[in-house]
C-alpha atoms as a PDB file:
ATOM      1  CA  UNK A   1     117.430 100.779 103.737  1.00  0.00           C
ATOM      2  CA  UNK A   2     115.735  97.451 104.316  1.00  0.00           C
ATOM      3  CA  UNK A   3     113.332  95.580 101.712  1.00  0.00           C
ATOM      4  CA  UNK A   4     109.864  96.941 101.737  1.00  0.00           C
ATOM      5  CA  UNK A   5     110.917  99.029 105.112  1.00  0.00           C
ATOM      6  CA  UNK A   6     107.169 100.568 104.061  1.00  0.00           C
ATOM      7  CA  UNK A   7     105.674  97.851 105.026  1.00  0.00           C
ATOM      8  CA  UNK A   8     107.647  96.182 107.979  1.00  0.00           C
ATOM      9  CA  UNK A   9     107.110  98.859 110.553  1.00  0.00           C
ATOM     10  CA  UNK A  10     105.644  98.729 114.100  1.00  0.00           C
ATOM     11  CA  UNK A  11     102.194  99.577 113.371  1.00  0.00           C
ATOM     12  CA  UNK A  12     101.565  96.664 110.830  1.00  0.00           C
ATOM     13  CA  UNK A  13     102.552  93.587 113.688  1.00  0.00           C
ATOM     14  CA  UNK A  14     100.152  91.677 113.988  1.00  0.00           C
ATOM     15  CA  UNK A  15     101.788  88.588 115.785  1.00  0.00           C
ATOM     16  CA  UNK A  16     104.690  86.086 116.486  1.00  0.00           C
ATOM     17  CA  UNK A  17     105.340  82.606 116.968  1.00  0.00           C
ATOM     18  CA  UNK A  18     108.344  81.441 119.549  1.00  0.00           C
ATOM     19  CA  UNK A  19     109.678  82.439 122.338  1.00  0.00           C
ATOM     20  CA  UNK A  20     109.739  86.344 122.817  1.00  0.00           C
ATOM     21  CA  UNK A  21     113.236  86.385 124.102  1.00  0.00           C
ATOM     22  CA  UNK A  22     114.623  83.905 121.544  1.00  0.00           C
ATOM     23  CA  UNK A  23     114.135  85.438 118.597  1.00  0.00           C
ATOM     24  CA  UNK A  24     110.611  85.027 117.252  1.00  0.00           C
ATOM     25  CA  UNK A  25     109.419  84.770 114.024  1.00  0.00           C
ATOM     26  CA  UNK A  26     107.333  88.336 113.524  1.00  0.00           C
ATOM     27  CA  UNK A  27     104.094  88.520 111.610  1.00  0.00           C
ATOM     28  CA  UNK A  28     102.825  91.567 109.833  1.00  0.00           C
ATOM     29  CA  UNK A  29      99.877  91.852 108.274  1.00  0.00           C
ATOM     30  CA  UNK A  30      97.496  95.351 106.904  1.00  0.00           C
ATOM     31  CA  UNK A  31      94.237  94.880 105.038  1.00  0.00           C
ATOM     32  CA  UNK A  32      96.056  94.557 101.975  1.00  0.00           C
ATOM     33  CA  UNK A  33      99.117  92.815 102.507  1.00  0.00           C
ATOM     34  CA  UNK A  34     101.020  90.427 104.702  1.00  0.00           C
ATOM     35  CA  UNK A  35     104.637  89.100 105.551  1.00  0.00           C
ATOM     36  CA  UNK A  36     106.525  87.889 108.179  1.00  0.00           C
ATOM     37  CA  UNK A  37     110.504  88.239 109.739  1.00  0.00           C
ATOM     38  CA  UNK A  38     112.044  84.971 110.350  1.00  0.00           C
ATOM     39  CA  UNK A  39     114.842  86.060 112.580  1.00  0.00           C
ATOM     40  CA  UNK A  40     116.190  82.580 113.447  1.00  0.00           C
ATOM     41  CA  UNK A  41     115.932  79.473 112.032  1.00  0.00           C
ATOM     42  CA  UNK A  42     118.145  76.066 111.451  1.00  0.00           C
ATOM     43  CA  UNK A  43     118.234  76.974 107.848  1.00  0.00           C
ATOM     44  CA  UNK A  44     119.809  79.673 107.548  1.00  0.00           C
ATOM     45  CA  UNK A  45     118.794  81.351 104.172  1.00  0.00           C
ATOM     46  CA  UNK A  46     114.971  81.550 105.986  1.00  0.00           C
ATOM     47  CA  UNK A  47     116.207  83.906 108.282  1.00  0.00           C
ATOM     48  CA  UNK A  48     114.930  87.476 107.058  1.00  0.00           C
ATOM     49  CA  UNK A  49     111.850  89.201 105.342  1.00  0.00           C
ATOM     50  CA  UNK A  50     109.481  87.468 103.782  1.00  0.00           C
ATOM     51  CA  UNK A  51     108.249  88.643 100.417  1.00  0.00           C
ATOM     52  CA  UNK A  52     104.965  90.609 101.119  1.00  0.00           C
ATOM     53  CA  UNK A  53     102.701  89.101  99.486  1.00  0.00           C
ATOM     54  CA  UNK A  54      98.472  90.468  98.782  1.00  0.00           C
ATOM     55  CA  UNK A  55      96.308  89.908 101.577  1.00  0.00           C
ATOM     56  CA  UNK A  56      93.386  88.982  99.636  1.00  0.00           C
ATOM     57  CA  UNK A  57      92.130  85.637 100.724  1.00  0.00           C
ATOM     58  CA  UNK A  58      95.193  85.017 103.276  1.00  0.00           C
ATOM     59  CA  UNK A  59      94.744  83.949 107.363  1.00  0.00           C
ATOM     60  CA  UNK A  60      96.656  82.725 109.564  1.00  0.00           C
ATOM     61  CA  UNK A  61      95.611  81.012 112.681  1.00  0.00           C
ATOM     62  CA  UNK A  62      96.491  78.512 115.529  1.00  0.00           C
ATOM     63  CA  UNK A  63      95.756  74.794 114.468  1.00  0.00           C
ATOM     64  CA  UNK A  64      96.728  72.078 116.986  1.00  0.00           C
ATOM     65  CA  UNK A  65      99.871  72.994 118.704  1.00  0.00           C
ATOM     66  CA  UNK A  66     100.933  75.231 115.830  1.00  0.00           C
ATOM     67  CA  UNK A  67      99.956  78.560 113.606  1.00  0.00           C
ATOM     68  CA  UNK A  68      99.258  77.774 110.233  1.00  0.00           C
ATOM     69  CA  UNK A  69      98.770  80.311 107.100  1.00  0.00           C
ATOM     70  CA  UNK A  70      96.576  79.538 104.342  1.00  0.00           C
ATOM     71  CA  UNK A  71      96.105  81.384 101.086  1.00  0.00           C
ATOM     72  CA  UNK A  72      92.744  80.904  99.349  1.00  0.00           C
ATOM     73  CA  UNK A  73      92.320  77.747 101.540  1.00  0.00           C
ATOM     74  CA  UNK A  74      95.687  75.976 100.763  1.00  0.00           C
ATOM     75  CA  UNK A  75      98.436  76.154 103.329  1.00  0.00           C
ATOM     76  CA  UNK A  76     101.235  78.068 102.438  1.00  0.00           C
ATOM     77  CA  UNK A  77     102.848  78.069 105.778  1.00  0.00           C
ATOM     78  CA  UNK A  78     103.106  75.761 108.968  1.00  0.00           C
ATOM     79  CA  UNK A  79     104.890  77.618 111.872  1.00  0.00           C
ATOM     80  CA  UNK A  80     107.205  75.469 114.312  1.00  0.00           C
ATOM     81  CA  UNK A  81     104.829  77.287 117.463  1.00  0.00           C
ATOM     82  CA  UNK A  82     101.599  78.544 117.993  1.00  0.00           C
ATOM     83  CA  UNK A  83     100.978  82.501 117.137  1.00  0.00           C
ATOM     84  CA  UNK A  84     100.754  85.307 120.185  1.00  0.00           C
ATOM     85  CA  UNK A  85      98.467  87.724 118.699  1.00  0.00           C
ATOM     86  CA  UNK A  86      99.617  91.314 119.096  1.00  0.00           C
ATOM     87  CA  UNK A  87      96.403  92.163 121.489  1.00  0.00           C
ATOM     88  CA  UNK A  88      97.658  90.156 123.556  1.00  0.00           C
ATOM     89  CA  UNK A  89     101.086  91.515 123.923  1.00  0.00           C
ATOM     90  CA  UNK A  90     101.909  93.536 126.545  1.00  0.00           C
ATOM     91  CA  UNK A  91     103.943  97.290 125.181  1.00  0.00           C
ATOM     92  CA  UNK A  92     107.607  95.837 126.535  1.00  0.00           C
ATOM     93  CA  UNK A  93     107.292  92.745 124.400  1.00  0.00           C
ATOM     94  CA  UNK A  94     106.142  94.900 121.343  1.00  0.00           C
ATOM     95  CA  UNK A  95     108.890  96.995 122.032  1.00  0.00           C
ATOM     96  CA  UNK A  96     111.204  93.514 122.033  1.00  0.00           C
ATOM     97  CA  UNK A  97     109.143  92.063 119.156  1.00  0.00           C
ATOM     98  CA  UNK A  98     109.877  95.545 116.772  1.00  0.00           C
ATOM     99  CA  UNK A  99     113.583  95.152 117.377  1.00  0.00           C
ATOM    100  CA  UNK A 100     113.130  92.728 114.009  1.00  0.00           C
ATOM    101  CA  UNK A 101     112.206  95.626 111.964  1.00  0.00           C
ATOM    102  CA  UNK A 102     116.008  96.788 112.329  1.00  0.00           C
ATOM    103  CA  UNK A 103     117.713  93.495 113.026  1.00  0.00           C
ATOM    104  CA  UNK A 104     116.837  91.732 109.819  1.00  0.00           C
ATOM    105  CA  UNK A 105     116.679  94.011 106.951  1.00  0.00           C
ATOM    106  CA  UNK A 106     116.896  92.147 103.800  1.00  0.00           C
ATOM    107  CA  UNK A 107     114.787  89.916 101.871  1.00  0.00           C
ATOM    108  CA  UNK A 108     115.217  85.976 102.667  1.00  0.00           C
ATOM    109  CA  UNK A 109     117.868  84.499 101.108  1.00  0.00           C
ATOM    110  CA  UNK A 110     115.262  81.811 100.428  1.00  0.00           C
ATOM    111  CA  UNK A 111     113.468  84.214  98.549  1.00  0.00           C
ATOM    112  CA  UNK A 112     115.949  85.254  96.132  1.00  0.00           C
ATOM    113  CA  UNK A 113     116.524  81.382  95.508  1.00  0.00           C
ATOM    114  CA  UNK A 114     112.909  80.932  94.137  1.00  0.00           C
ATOM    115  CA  UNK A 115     110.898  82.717  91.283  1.00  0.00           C
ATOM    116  CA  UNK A 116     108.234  85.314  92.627  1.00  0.00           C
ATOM    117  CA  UNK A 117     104.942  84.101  92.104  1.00  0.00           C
ATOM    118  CA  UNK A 118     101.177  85.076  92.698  1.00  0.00           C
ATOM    119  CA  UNK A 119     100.250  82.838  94.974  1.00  0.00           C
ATOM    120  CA  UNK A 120     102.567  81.641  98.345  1.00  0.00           C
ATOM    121  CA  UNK A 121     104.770  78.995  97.765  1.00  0.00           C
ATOM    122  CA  UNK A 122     104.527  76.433 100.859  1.00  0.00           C
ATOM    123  CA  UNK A 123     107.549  76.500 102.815  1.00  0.00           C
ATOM    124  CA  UNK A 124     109.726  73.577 104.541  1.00  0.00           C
END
């Protein structure tokens, strides 16, 4: 059992940043939350879930040559790529891009590491 396996299912992707056959970074989002699975990165205690956070006030979109997520206005989160949104993915890469769901189970090592808070910390 994975943290919040509830929420990080199939039907809640809503995009990724990366390469799709180098382990992207795998964005979920519903109309009431949103999180993410980092499933490679140089530091390694960001690789994992994301705390899922509440969606209210949250986007995320492409800025310059990279997706950024903001929270109320402030950025929380500045990806290393632009995001792919899932419309735009064809059903083989979904297929590759759910493989996250079962590959990275537990909560980021990151996350355990900080205090949970309301509002997004921004991340390095």
């Amino acid at each position: 059992m994975g943290y919040r396996d509830d929420f990080y299912v199939a039907p809640n992707m809503y995009g990724y940043t990366g390469k799709i056959n180098e382990k992207p970074t795998v964005y979920f989002k519903t109309d009431t939350e949103y999180g993410r699975i980092t499933q490679d990165h140089e530091h390694k205690n960001n690789i994992g879930r994301n705390t899922v956070r509440n969606a209210d006030g949250y986007t995320v979109g492409n800025e310059g040559p990279m997706a950024v997520e903001r929270w109320r206005g402030k950025v929380v989160h500045k990806s290393r790529h632009k995001i792919i949104l899932i419309g735009q993915v064809s059903p083989g890469d979904r297929a590759i891009l759910s493989q996250s769901i079962w590959t990275c189970k537990v909560l980021k090592e990151k996350a355990w590491l900080s205090p949970i808070v309301e509002e997004p910390e921004e991340e390095d």
